[in-house]
Protein backbone atom coordinates (compact mmCIF):
# COMPACT_ATOMS: atom_id res chain seq x y z
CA UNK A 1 80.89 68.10 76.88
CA UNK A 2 80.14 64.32 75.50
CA UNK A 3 79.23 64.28 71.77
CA UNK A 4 75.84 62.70 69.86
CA UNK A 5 76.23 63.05 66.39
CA UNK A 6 72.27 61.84 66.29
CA UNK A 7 71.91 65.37 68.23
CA UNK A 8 74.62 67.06 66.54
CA UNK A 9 72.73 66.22 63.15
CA UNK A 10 69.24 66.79 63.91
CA UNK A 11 67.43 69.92 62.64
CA UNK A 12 66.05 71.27 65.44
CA UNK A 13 69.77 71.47 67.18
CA UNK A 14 71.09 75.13 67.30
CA UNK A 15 73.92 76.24 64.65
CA UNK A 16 76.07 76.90 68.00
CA UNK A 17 76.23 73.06 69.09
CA UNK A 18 76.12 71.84 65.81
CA UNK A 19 79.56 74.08 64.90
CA UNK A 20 81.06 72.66 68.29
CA UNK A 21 79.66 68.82 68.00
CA UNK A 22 78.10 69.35 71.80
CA UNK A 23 74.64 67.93 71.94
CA UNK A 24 71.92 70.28 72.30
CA UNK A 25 68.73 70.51 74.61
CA UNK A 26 66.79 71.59 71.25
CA UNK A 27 65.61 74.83 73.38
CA UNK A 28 65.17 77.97 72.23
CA UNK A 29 67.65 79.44 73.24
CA UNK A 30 69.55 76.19 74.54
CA UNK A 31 70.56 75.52 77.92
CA UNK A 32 74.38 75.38 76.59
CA UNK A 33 73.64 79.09 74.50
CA UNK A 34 72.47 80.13 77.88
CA UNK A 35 75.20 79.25 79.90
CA UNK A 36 78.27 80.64 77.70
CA UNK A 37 76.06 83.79 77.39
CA UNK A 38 75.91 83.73 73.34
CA UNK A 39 73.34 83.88 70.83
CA UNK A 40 71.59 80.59 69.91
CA UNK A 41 70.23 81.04 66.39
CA UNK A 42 69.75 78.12 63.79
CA UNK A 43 71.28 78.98 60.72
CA UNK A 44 68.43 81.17 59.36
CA UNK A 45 70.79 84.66 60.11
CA UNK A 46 71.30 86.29 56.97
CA UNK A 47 74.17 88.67 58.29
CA UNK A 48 76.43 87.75 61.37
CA UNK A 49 75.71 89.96 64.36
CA UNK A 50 78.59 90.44 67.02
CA UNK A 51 77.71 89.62 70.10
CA UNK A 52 78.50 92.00 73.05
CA UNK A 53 81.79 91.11 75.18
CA UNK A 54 81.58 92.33 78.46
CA UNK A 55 85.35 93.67 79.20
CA UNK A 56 86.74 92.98 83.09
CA UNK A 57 87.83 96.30 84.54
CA UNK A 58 90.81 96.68 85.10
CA UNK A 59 93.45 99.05 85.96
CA UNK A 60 94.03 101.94 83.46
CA UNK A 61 97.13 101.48 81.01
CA UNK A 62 100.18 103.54 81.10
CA UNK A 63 99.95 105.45 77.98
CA UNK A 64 102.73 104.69 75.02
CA UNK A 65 104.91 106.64 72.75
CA UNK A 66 104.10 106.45 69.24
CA UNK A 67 106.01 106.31 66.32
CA UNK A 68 105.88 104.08 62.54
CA UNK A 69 107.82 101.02 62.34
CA UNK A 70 108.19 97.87 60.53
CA UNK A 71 107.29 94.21 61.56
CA UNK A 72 107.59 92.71 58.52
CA UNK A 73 107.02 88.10 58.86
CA UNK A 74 106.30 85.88 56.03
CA UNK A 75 103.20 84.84 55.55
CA UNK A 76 102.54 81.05 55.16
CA UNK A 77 101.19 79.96 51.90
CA UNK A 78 99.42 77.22 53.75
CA UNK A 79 97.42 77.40 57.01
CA UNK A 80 97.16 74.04 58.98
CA UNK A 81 94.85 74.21 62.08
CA UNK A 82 97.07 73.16 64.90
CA UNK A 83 96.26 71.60 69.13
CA UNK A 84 97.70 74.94 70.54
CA UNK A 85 97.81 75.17 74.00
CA UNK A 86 98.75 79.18 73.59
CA UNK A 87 98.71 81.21 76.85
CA UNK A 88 97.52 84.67 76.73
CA UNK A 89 99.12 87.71 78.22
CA UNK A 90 96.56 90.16 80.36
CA UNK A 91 95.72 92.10 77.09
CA UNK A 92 93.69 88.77 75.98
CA UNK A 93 95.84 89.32 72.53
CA UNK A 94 96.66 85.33 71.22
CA UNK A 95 100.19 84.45 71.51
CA UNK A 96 102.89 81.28 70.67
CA UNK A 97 105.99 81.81 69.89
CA UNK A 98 107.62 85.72 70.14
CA UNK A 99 107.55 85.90 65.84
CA UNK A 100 103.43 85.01 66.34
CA UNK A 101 103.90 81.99 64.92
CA UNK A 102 103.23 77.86 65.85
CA UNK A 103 105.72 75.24 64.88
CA UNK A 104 104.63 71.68 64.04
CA UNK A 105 107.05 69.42 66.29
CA UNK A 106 107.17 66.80 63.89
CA UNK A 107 108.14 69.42 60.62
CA UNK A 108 109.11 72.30 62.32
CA UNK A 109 107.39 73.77 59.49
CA UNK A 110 106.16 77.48 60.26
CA UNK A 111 102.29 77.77 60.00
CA UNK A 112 99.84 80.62 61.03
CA UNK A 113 97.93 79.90 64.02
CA UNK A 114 94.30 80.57 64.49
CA UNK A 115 93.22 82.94 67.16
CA UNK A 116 92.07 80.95 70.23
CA UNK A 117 91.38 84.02 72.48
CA UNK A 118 88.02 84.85 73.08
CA UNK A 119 88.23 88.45 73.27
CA UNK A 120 90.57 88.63 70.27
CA UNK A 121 88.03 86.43 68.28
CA UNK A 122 84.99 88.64 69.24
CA UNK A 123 86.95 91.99 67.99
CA UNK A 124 88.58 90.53 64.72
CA UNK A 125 84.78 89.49 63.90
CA UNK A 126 83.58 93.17 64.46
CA UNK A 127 86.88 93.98 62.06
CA UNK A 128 86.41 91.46 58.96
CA UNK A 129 82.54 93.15 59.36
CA UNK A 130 82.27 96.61 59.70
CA UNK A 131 86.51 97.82 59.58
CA UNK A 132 87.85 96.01 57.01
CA UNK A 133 84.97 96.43 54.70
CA UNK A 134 85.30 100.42 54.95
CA UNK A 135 88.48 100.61 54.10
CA UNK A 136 88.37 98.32 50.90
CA UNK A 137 85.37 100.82 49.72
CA UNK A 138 87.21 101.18 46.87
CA UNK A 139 88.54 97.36 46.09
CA UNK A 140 85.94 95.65 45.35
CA UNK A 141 88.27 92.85 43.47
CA UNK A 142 91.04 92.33 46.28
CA UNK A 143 89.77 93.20 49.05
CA UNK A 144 92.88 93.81 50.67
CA UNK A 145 91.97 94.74 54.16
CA UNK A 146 88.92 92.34 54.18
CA UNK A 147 90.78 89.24 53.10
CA UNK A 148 94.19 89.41 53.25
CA UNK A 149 95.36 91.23 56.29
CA UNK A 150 93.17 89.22 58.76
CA UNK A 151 94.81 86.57 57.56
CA UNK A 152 98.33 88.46 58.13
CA UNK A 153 97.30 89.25 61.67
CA UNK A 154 97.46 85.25 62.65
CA UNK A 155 101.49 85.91 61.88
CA UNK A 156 101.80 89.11 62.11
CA UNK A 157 101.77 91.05 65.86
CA UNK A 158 101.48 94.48 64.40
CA UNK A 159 99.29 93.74 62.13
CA UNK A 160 97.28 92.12 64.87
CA UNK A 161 97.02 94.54 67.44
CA UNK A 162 96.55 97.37 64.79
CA UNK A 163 92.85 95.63 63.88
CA UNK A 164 92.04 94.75 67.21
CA UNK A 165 92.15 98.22 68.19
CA UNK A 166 90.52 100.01 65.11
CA UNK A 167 87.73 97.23 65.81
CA UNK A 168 87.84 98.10 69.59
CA UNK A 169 87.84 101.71 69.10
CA UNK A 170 84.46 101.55 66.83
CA UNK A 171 82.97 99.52 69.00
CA UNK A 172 83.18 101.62 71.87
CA UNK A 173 82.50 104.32 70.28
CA UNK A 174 78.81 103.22 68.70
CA UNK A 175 77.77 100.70 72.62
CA UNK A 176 79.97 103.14 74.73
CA UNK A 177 81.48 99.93 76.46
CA UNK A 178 84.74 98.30 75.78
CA UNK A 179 86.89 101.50 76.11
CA UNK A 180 89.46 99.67 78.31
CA UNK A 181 89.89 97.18 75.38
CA UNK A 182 90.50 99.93 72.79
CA UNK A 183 93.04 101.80 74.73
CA UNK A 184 94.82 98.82 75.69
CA UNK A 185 95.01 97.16 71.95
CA UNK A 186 96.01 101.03 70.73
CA UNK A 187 98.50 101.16 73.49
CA UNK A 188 100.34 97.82 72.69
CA UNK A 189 100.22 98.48 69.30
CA UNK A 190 101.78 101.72 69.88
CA UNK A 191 104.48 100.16 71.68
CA UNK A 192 105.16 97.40 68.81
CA UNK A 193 105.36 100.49 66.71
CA UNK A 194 107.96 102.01 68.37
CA UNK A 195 109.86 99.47 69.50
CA UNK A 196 110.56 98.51 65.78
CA UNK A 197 111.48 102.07 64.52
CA UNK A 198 115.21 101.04 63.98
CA UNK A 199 114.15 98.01 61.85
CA UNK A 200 115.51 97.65 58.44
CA UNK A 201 113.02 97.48 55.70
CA UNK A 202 109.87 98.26 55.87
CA UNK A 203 107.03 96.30 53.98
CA UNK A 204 103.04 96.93 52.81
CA UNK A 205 102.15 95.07 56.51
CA UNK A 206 103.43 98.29 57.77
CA UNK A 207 102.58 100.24 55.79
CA UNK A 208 98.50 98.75 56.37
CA UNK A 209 99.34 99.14 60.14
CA UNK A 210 100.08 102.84 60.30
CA UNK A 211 96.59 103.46 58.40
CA UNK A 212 94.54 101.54 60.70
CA UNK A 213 96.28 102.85 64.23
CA UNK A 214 95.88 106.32 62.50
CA UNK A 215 91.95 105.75 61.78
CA UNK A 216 92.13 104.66 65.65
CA UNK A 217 93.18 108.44 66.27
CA UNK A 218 91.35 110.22 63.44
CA UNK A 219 88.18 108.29 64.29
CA UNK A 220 87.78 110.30 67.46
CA UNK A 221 89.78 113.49 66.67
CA UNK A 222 89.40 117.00 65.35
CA UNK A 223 89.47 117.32 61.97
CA UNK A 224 91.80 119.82 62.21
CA UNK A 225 94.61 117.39 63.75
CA UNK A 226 93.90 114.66 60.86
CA UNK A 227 96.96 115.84 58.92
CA UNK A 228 98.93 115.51 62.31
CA UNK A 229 97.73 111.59 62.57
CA UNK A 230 98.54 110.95 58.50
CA UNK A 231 102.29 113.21 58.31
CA UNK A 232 104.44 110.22 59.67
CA UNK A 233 102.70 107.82 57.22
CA UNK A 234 102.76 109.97 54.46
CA UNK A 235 107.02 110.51 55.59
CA UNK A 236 106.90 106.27 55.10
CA UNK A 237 105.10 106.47 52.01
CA UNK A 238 107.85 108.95 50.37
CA UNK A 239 110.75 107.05 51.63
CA UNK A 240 109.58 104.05 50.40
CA UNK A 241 108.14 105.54 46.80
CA UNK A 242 104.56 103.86 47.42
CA UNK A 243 102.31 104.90 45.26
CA UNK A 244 99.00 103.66 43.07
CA UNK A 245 101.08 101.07 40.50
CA UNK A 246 103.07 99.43 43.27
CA UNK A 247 101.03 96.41 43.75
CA UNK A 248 99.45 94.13 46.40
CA UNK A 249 98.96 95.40 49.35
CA UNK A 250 101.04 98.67 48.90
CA UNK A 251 99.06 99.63 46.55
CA UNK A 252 95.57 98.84 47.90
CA UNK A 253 97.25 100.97 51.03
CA UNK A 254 98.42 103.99 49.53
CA UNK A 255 94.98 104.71 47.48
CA UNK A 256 93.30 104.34 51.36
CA UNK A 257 96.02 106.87 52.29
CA UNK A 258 95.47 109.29 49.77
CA UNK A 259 91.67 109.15 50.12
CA UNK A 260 92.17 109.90 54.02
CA UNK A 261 94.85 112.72 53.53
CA UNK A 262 92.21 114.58 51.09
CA UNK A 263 89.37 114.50 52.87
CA UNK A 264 91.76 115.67 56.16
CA UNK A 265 92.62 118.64 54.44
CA UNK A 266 89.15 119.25 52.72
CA UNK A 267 87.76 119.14 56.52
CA UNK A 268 90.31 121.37 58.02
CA UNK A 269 90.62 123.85 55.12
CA UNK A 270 94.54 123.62 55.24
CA UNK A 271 96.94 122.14 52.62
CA UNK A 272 97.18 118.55 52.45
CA UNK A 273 100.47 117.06 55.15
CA UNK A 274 101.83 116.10 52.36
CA UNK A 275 103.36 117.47 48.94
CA UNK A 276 99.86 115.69 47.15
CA UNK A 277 101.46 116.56 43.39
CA UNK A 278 104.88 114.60 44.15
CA UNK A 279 102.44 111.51 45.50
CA UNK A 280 100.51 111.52 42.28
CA UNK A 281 100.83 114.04 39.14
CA UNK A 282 98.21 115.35 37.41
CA UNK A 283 97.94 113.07 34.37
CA UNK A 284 98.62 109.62 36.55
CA UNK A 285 95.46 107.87 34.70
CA UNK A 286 95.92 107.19 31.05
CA UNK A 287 92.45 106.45 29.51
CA UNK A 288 92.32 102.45 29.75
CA UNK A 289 93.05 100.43 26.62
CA UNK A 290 89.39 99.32 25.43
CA UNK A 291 88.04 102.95 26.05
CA UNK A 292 85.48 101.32 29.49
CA UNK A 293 86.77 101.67 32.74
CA UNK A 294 86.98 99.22 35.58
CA UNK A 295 84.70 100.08 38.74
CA UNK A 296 87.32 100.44 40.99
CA UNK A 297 90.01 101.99 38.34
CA UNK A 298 86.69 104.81 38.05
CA UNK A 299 86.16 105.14 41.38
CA UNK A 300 90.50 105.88 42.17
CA UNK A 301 91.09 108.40 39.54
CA UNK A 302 87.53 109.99 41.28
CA UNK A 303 89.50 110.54 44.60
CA UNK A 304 92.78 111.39 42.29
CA UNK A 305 90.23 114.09 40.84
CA UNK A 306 89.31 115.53 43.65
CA UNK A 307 92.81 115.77 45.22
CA UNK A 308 93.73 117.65 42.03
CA UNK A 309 90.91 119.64 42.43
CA UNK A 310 91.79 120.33 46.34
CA UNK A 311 95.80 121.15 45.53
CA UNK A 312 94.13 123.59 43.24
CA UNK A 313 92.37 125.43 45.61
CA UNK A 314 94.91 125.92 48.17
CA UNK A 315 97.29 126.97 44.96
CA UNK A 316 94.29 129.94 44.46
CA UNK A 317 94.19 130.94 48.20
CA UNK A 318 97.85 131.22 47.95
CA UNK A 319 98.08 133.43 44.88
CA UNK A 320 95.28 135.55 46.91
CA UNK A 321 97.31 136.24 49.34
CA UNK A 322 100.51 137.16 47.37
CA UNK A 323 98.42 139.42 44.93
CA UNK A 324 99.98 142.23 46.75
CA UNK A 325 103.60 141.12 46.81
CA UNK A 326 103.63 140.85 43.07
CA UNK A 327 104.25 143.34 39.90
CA UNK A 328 101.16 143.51 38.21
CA UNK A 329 101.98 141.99 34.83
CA UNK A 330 103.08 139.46 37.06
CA UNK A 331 100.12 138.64 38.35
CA UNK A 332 97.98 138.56 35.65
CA UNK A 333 100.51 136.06 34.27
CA UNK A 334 99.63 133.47 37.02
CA UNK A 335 96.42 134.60 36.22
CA UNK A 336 96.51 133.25 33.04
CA UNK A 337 98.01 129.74 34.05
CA UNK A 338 96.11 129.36 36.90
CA UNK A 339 92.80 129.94 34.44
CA UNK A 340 94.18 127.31 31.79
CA UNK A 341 94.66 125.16 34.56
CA UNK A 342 91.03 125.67 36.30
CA UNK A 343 89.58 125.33 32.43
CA UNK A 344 91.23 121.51 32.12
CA UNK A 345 90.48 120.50 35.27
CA UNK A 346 86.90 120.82 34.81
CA UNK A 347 87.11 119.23 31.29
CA UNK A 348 88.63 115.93 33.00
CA UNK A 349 85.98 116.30 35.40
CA UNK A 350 83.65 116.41 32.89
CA UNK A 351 84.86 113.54 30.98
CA UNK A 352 85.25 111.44 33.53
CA UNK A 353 81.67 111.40 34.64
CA UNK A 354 80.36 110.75 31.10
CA UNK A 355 83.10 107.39 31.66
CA UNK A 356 81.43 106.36 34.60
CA UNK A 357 80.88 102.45 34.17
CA UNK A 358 76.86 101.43 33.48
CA UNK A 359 76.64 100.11 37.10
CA UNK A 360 77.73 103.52 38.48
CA UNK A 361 74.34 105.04 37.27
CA UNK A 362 71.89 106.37 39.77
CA UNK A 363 68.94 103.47 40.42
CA UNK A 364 66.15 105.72 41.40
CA UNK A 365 65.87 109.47 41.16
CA UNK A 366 62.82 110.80 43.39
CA UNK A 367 62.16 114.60 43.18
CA UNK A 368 61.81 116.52 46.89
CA UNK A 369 58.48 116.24 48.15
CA UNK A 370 57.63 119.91 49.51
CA UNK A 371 53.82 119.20 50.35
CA UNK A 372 54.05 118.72 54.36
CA UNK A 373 56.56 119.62 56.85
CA UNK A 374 58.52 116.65 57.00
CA UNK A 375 59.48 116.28 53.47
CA UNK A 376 63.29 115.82 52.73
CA UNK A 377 64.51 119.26 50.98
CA UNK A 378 66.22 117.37 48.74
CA UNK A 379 65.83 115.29 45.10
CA UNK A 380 66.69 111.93 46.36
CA UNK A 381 68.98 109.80 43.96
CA UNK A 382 70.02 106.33 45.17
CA UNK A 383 72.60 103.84 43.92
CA UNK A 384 73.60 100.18 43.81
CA UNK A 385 75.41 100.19 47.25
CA UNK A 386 77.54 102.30 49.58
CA UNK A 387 81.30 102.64 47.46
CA UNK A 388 79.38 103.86 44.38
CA UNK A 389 77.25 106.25 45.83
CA UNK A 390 80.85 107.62 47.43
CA UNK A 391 82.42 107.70 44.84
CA UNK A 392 79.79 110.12 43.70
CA UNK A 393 80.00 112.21 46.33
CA UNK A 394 83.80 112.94 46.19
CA UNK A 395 83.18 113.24 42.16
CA UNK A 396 80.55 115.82 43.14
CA UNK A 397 82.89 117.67 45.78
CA UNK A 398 85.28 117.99 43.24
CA UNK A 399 82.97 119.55 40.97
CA UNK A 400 82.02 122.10 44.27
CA UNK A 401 86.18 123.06 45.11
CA UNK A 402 86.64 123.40 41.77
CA UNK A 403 83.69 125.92 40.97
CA UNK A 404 84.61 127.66 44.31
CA UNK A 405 88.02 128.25 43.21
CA UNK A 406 87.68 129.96 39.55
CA UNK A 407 91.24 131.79 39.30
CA UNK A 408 90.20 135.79 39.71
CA UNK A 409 91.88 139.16 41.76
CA UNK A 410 91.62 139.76 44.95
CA UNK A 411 89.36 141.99 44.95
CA UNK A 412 86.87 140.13 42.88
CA UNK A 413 86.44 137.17 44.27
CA UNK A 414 83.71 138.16 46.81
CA UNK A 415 81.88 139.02 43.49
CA UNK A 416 82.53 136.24 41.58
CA UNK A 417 80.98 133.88 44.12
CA UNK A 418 78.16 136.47 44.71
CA UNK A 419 77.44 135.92 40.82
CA UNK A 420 74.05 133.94 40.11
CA UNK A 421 76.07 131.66 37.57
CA UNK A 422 78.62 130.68 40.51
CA UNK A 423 76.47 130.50 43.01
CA UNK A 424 73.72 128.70 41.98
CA UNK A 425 76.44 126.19 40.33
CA UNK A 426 78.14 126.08 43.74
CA UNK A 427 74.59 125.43 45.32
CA UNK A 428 73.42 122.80 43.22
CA UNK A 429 76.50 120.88 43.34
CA UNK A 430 76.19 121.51 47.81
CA UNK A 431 72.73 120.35 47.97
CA UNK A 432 73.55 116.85 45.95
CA UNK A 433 76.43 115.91 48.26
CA UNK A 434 74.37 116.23 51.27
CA UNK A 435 71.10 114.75 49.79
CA UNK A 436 73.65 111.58 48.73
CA UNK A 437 73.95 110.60 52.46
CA UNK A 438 70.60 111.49 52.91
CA UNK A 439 69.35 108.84 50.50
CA UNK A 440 72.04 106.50 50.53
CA UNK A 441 72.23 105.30 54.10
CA UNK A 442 75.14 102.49 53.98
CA UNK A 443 78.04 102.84 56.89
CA UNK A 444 80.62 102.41 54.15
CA UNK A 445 79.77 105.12 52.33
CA UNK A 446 78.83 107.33 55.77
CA UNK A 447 82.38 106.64 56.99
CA UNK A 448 83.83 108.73 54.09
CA UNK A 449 81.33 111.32 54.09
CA UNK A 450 81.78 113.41 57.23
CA UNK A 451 84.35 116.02 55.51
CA UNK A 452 82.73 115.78 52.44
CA UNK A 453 79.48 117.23 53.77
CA UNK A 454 80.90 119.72 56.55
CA UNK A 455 82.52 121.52 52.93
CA UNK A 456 79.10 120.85 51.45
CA UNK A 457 77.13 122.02 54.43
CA UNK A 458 78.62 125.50 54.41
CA UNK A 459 77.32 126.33 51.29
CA UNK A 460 73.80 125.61 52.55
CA UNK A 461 71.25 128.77 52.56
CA UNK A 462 67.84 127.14 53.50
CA UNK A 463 67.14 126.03 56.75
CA UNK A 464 65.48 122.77 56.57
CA UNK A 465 68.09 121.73 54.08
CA UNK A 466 71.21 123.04 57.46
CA UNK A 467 68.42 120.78 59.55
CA UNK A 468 68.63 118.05 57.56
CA UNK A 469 72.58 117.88 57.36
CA UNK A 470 72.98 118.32 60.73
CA UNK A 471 70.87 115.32 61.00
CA UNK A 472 72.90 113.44 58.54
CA UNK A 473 75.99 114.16 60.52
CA UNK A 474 73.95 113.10 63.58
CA UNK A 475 73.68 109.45 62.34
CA UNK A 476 77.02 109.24 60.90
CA UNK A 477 78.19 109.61 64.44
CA UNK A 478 75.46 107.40 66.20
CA UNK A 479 75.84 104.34 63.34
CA UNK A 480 79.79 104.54 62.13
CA UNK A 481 81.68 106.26 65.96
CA UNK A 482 82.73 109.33 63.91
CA UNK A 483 83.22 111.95 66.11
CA UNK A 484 80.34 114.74 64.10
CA UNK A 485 80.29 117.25 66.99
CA UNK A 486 82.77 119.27 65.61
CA UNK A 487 82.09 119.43 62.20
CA UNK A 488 78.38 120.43 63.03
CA UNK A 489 79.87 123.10 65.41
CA UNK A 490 81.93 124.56 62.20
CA UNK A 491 78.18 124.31 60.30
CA UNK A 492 76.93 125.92 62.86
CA UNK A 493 79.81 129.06 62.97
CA UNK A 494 80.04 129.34 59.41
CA UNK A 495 76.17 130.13 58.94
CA UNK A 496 76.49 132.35 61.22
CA UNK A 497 79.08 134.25 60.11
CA UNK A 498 77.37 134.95 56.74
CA UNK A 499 74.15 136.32 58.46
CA UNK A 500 72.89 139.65 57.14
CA UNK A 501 71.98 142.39 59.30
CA UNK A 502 71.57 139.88 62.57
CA UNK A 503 68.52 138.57 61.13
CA UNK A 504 69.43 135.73 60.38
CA UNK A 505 69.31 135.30 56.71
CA UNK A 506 72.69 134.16 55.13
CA UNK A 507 74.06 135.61 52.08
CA UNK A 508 74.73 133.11 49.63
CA UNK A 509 78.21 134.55 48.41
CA UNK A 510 79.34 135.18 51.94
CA UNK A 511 79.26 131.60 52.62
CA UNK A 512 80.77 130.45 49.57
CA UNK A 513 83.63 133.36 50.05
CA UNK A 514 83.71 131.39 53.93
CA UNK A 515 84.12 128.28 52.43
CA UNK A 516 86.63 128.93 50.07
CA UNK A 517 88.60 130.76 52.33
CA UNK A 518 88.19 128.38 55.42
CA UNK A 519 89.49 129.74 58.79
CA UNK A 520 91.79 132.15 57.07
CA UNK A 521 88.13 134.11 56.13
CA UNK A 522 88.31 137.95 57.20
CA UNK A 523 84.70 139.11 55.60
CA UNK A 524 83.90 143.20 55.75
């Protein structure tokens, strides 16, 4: 295509010819938009839209074995746009040399080479949008996942493939089209994975990988077979002795993969894959050094909070069930630790809410407006953006586990969560998780909230409020690709398991006694 630069420059050109120096018809859209089959805008988008890519069929892919490895390549310090005349395998996945990387004939000097496939291009701009973003919900300094491991991927295979696919897998999951692409990205990335099991060392690339193929899995999954997708990385993560203070990447990693394990466990009522206290101990966060903390320093020790708060409930379920085992002075022993335990929990809790930094404070509070039938049953509280009004939400699904699991006997727990003062605490603390994705509609923040609200949702005794998390759920699927049906199906069980008398009014301490005791639940 010849060149004007009087064409190029003018301002009625499109942004698409001006970016590729082509002269343009000045049409709207231009003949040249028209025939490549993109968008032809002119510079006045204020957010970058992906544009559809319309997959070839093909024959389906052999299904790989999976497995965590290590594909650990340097990363350039410098990155020199280089003439690459890269051939691309039938998976449309860019390729040069077998490392992933371009040499410069007259240095020989290893440089990162920019993707030049199409396909590739279109998926890794869905990923630096939508993936990367959710996963640094937490990072709002580093970014790790939205600015450094693209950048990885150019010399990096595993890396590669393992964003292609989680940007794949969303994709056809929220347009139903592209499914061939996902499976074949998760496939080969599968296969990189296990191919490199033997390797040496192992490095954060890896570790980055194994979270993103897992999301791949989990995205689309039972919640009850989350803890299957996370075990293997969690085995990496102890071999390796990641954890929140190792730095970098690693670091940035391992808070992701202690967020996900949590809320896996929270959604499937089991203990977590993973011995939680050996990953982090209980008093991990000293108070920071000028007495304010950080947003994103506040918003970790929130999800270190609630995994405390979740190790303690399954450490109450299990002294229920070996009440009986037990001499009775015994018992009331653990009792009595398990109470001083349950007191300082909720004392951190407390405190660190009345630490949360000025720009963590609700924007708006709007009370429920009950005065026609379509009001929202809920007090509607917004925030700045998406990660704070998470963080929120986990902060107040701590609060909810940990007023669910006051240490008592057996035989009085039924009672204790039949008690106004628990349940109305239990309640209150349900209703304001669920009315948090209600008001705060941001696909960040929805991508984290699935398990929060099927816990939250169970505790629910009205039914406009059960309508209007349902509905919640609903979108979650429709706007993030999180697979909802399931978790509305357990909504759905739960409530009506508590019903009294088959007329369907739900007893308020049968569903928190539910809740609490998850599947295990045997209610008289």
């Amino acid at each position: 295509m010849p060149t004007c630069r009087r064409c190029v420059d003018t301002p009625t050109a499109c942004k698409q010819c001006r970016d590729r120096h082509v002269r343009c018809d000045q049409q709207q859209p231009c003949g040249i938009c028209r025939r490549r089959n993109i968008r032809c805008s002119h510079g006045d988008d204020i957010l970058f839209t992906a544009l559809e890519w319309k997959p070839d069929t093909g024959p389906a892919w052999e299904q790989r074995p999976m497995g965590f490895v290590d594909e650990t390549l340097q990363v350039s310090q410098l990155y020199h746009v280089l003439p690459c005349d890269a051939t691309h395998n039938n998976l449309g996945v860019s390729k040069t040399n077998n490392k992933g990387h371009v040499f410069s004939p007259a240095s020989r000097t290893e440089v990162a080479a920019p993707i030049t496939n199409e396909k590739d291009a279109f998926y890794m701009a869905r990923y630096t949008d939508i993936i990367g973003p959710r996963f640094d919900m937490f990072d709002s300094t580093s970014r790790y996942f939205s600015l450094a491991l693209p950048r990885m991927a150019l010399s990096n295979r595993l890396v590669l493939l393992s964003c292609l696919a989680c940007a794949a897998r969303q994709y056809s999951l929220v347009t139903d089209r592209g499914h061939h692409d996902a499976l074949v990205y998760y496939n080969e990335a599968l296969k990189t994975l296990y191919e490199r099991l033997n390797d040496s060392g192992h490095e954060a690339a890896t570790f980055a990988s194994c979270l993103l193929i897992a999301h791949c899995e989990m995205v689309e999954s039972k919640a009850s077979d989350w803890n299957l997708h996370l075990k293997g990385t969690g085995e990496l993560v102890m071999m390796h002795h990641w954890n929140g203070r190792s730095g970098g990447l690693a670091q940035a990693s391992f808070w992701i993969y202690y967020r996900m394990i949590i809320l896996a466990s929270l959604a499937s009522g089991m203990s977590a894959a993973v011995n939680l206290g050996q990953l982090l101990p209980l008093g991990y966060f000293p108070s920071p050094p000028t007495g304010e903390w950080t947003l994103d320093a506040w918003q970790s020790k929130v999800v270190h909070l609630l995994g405390s708060t979740h190790r303690f409930w399954a450490r109450t379920r299990n002294h229920h069930h070996l009440h009986h085992h037990h001499h009775q002075d015994d018992t009331d022993t653990v009792l009595d630790k398990l109470t001083a335990e349950w007191t300082s929990l909720g004392d951190q809790l407390l405190r660190h809410q009345a630490q949360a930094p000025a720009m963590c404070q609700a924007l708006s509070v709007i009370p429920a407006a009950n005065d026609n039938d379509d009001y929202s049953p809920f007090e509607t509280v917004r925030y700045v953006n998406g990660p704070v009004s998470a963080a929120w939400q986990m902060l107040h699904t701590a609060y909810l586990v940990h007023t669910l699991s006051q240490p008592t006997p057996r035989a009085a727990r039924l009672t204790l969560l039949s008690s106004p003062e628990v349940a109305n605490k239990a309640l209150e603390y349900a209703r304001m998780i669920v009315a948090n994705s209600i008001a705060n509609r941001c696909t960040i923040a929805w991508a984290n909230a699935v398990q929060l609200l099927t816990v939250a949702g169970q505790c629910l005794v009205e039914v406009k409020e059960r309508q209007a998390c349902l509905r919640a759920l609903e979108d979650i699927q429709h706007h993030t690709g999180w697979n909802t049906r399931v978790n509305m199906e357990t909504l759905s069980a739960t409530w009506r398991r508590a019903t009294v008398d088959g007329g369907g009014v739900s007893d308020l301490g049968r569903l928190l006694y539910i809740t609490w005791m998850g599947d295990e639940v045997v209610v008289s």
